[in-house]
C-alpha atoms as a PDB file:
ATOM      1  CA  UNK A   1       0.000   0.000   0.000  1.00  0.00           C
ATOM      2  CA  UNK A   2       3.172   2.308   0.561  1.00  0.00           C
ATOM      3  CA  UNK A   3       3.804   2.396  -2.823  1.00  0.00           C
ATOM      4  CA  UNK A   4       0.823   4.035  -3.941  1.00  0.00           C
ATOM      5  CA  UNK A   5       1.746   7.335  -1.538  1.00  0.00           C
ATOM      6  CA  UNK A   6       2.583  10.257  -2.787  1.00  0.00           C
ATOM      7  CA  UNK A   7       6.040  12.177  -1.626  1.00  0.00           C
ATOM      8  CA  UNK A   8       7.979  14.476  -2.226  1.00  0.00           C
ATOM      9  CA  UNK A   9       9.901  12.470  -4.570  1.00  0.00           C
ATOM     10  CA  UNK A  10       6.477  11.246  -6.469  1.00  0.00           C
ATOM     11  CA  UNK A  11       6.172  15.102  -6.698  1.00  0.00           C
ATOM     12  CA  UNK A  12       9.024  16.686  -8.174  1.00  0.00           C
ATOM     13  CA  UNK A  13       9.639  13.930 -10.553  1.00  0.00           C
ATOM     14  CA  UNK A  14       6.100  14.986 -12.024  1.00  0.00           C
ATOM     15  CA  UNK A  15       6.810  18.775 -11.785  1.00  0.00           C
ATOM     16  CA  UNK A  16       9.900  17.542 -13.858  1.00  0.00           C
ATOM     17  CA  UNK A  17       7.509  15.514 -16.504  1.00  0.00           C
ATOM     18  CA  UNK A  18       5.747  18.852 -16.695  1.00  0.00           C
ATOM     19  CA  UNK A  19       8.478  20.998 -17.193  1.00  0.00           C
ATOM     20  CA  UNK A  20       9.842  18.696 -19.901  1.00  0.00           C
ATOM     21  CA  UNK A  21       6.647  18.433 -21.858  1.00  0.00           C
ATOM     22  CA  UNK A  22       6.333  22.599 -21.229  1.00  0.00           C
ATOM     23  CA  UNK A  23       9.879  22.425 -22.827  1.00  0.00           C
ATOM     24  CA  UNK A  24       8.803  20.136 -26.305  1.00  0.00           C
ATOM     25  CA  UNK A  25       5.359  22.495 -26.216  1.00  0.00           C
ATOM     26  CA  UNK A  26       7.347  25.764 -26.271  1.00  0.00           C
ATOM     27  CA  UNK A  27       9.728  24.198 -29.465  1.00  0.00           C
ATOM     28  CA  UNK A  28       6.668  23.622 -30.985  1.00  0.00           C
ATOM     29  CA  UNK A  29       5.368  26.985 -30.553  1.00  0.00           C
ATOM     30  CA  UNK A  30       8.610  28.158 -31.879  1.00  0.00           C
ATOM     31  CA  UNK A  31       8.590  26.231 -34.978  1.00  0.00           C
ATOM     32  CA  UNK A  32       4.905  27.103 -35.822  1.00  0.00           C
ATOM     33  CA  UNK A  33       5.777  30.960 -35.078  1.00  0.00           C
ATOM     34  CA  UNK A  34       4.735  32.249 -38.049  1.00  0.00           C
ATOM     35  CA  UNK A  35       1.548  30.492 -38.567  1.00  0.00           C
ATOM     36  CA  UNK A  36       0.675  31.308 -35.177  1.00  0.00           C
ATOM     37  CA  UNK A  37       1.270  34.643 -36.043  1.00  0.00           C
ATOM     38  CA  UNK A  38      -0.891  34.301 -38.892  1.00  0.00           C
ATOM     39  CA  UNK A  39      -3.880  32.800 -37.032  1.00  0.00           C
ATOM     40  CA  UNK A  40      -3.953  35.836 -34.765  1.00  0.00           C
ATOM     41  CA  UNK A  41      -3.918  38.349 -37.054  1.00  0.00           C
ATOM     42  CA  UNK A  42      -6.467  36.429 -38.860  1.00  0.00           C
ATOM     43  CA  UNK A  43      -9.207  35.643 -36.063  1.00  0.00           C
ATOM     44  CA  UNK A  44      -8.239  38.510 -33.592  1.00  0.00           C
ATOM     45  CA  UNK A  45      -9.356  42.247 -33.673  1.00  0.00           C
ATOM     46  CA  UNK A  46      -5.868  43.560 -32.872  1.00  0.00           C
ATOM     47  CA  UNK A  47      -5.100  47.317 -32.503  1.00  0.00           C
ATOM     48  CA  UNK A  48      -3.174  47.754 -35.600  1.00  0.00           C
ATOM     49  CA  UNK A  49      -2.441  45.466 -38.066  1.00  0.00           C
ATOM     50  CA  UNK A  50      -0.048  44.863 -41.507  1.00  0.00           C
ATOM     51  CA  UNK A  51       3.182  43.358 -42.247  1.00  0.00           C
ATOM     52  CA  UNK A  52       5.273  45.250 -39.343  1.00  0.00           C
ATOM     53  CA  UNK A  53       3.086  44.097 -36.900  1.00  0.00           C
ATOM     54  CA  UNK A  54       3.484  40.671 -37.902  1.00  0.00           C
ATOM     55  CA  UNK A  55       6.910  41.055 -37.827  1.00  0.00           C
ATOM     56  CA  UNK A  56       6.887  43.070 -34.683  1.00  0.00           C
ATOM     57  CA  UNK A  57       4.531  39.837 -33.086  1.00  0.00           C
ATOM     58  CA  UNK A  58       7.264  37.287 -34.574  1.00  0.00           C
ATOM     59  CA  UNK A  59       9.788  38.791 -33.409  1.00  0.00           C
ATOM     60  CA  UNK A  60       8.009  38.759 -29.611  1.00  0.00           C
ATOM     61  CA  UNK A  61       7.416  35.171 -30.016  1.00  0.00           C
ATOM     62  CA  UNK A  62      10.869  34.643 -30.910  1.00  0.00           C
ATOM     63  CA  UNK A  63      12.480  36.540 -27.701  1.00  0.00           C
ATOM     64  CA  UNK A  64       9.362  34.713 -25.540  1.00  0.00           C
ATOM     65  CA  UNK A  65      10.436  31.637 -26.556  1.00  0.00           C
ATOM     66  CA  UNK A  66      14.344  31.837 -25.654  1.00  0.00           C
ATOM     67  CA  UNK A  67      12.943  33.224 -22.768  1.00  0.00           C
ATOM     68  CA  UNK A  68      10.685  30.546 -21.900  1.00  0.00           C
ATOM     69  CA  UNK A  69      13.544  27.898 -22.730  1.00  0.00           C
ATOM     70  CA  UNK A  70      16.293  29.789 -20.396  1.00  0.00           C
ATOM     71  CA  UNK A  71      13.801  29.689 -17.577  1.00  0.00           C
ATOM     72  CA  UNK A  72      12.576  26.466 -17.975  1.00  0.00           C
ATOM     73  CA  UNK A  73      15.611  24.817 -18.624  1.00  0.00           C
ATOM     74  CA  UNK A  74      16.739  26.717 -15.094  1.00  0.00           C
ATOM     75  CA  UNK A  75      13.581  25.435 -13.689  1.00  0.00           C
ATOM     76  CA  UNK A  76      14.990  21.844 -14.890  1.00  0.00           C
ATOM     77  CA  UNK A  77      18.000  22.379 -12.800  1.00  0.00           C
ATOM     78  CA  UNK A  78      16.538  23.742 -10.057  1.00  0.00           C
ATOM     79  CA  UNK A  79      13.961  20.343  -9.601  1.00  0.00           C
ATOM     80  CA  UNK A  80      17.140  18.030 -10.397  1.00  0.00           C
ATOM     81  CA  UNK A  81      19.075  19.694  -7.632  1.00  0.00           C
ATOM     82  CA  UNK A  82      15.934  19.595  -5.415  1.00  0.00           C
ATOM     83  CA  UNK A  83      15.829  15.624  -6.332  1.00  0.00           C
ATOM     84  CA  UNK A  84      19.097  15.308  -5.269  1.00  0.00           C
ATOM     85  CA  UNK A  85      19.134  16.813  -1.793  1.00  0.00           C
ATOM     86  CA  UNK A  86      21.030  19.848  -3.159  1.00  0.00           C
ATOM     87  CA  UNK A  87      18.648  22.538  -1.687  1.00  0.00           C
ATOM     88  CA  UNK A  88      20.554  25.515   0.051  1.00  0.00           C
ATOM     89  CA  UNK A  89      23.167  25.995  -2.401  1.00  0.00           C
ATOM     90  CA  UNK A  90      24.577  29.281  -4.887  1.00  0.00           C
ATOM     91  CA  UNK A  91      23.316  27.197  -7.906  1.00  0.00           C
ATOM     92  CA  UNK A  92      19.716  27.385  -6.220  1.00  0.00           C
ATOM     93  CA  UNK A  93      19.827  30.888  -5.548  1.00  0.00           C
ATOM     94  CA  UNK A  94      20.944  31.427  -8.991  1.00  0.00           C
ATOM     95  CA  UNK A  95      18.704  29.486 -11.122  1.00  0.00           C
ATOM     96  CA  UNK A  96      16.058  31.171  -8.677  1.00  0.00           C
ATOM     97  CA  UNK A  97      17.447  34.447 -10.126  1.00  0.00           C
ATOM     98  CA  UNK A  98      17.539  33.747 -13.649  1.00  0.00           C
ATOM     99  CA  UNK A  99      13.992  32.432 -13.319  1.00  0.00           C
ATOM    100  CA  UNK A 100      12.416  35.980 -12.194  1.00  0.00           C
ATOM    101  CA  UNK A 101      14.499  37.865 -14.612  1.00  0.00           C
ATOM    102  CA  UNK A 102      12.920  35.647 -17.550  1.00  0.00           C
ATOM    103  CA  UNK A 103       9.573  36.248 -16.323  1.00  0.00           C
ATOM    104  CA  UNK A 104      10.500  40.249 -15.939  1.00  0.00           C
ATOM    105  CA  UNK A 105      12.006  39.861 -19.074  1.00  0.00           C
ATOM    106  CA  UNK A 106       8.727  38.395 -20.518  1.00  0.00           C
ATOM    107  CA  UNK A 107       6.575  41.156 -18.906  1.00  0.00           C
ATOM    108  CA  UNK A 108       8.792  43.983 -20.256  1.00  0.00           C
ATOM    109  CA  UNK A 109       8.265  42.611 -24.085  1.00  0.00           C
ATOM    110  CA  UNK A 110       4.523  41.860 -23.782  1.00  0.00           C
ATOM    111  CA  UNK A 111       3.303  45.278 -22.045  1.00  0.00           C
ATOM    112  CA  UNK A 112       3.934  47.364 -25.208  1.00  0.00           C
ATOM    113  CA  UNK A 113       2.542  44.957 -27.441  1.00  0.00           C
ATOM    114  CA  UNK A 114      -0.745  44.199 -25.010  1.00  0.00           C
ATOM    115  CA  UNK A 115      -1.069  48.430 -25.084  1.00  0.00           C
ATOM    116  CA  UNK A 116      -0.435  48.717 -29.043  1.00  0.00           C
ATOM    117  CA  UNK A 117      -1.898  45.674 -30.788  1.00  0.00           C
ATOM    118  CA  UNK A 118      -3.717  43.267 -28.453  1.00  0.00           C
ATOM    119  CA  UNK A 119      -4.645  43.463 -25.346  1.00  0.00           C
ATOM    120  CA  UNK A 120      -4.389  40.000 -24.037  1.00  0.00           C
ATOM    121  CA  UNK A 121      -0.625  39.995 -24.257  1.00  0.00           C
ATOM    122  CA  UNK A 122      -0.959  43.031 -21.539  1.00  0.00           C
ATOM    123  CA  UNK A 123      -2.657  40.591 -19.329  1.00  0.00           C
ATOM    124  CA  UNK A 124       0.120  38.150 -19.807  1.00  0.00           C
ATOM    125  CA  UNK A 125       2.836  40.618 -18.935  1.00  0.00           C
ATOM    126  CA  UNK A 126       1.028  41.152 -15.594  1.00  0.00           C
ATOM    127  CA  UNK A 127       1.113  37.619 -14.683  1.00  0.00           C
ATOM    128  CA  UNK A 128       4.862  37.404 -15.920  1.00  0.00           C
ATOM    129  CA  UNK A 129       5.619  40.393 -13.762  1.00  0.00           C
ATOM    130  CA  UNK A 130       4.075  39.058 -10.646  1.00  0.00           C
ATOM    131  CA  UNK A 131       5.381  35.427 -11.104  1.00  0.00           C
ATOM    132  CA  UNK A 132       8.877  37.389 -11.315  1.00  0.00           C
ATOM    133  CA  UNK A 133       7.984  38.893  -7.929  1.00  0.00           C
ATOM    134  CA  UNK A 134       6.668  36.137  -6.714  1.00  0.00           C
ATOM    135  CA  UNK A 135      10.229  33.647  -7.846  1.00  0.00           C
ATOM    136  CA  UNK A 136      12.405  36.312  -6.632  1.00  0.00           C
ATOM    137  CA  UNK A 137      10.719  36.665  -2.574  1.00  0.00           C
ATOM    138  CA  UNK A 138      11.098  32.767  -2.769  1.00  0.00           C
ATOM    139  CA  UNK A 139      15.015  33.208  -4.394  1.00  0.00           C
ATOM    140  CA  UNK A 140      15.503  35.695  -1.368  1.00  0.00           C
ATOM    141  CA  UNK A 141      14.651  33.404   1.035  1.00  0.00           C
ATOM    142  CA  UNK A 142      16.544  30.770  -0.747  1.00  0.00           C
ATOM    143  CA  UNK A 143      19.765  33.407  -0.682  1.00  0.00           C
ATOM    144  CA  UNK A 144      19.553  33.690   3.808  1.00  0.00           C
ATOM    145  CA  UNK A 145      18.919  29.636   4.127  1.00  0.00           C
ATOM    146  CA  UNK A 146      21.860  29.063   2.139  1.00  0.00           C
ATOM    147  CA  UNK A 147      23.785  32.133   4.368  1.00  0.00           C
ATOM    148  CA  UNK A 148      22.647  30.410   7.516  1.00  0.00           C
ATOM    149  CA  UNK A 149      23.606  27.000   6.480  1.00  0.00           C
ATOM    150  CA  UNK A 150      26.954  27.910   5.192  1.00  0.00           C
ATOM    151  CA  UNK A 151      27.396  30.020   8.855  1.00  0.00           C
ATOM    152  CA  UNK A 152      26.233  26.813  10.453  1.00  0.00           C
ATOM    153  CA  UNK A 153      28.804  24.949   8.042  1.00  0.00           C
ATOM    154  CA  UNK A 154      31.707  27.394   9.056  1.00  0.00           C
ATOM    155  CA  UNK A 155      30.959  27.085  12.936  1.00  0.00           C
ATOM    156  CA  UNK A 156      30.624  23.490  12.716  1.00  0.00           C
ATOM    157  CA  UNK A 157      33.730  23.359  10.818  1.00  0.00           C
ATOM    158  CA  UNK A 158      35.643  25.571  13.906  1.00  0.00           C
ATOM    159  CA  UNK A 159      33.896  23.962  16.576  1.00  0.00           C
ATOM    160  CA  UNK A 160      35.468  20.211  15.088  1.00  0.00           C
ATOM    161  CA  UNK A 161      38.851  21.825  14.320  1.00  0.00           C
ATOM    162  CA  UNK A 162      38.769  23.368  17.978  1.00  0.00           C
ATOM    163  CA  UNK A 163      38.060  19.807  19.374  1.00  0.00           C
ATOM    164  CA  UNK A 164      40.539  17.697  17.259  1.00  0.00           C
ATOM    165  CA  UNK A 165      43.408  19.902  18.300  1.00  0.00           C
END
């Protein structure tokens, strides 16, 4: 009956399985950019509209997309070091870091284009900016634990080297 319990394990190797299939969604995406680009400017009422704009929204895509691979690929990371017991570390803190500045990153390009052809992508830069807030309170607290545990480290360290001599 054990096996059938779910854990922590159980749940990060899922997130992971997510993340992955997030990862071959977002290639596809990227691939199909200009037909996607076509089927909004084709079914949507956008602001303005003509060949810049299409450009203007492939180009978007395009700088989404390496965004969305940099953070998930950091995301990757972060659930692999998570897996392996490697929680308060720099390399947490860091992929942490790079995470919020993708999302900021992806709020940044979307505003102007939810304000000046269609408004949805506005709403999107919204979310983007508050999941950057959001990632970097939980990198900050990630930054002190790994402080604290490298200060317990060092007086643990002193404390043995005090005893063995």
């Amino acid at each position: 009956m054990k096996c059938w319990q779910w854990d922590a394990h159980k749940s990060i190797t899922l997130t992971r399985y997510v993340v992955a299939l997030a990862i071959l969604a977002s290639a596809v995406m990227t691939v199909s950019g200009p037909w996607l680009v076509r089927w909004l400017v084709d079914t949507h009422i956008l602001q303005h509209t003509g060949p810049v704009v299409e450009v203007a929204l492939l180009v978007l895509g395009y700088l989404c997309a390496a965004l969305a691979f940099w953070m998930l690929y950091n995301l990757y990371r972060f659930l692999q070091r998570l897996e392996q017991g490697q929680v308060f570390v720099p390399q947490t803190v860091q992929a942490l870091r790079r995470i919020s500045w993708c999302c900021m990153g992806a709020a940044v390009l979307c505003l102007p284009a939810g304000v000046l052809i269609y408004l949805p992508f506005a709403f999107l830069a919204v979310a983007a900016g508050f999941m950057a807030l959001l990632v970097r309170v939980l990198k900050n607290a990630f930054e002190q634990a790994v402080r604290m545990k490298d200060e317990l480290d060092y007086t643990i360290s002193v404390s043995y080297t005090h005893l063995t001599l």
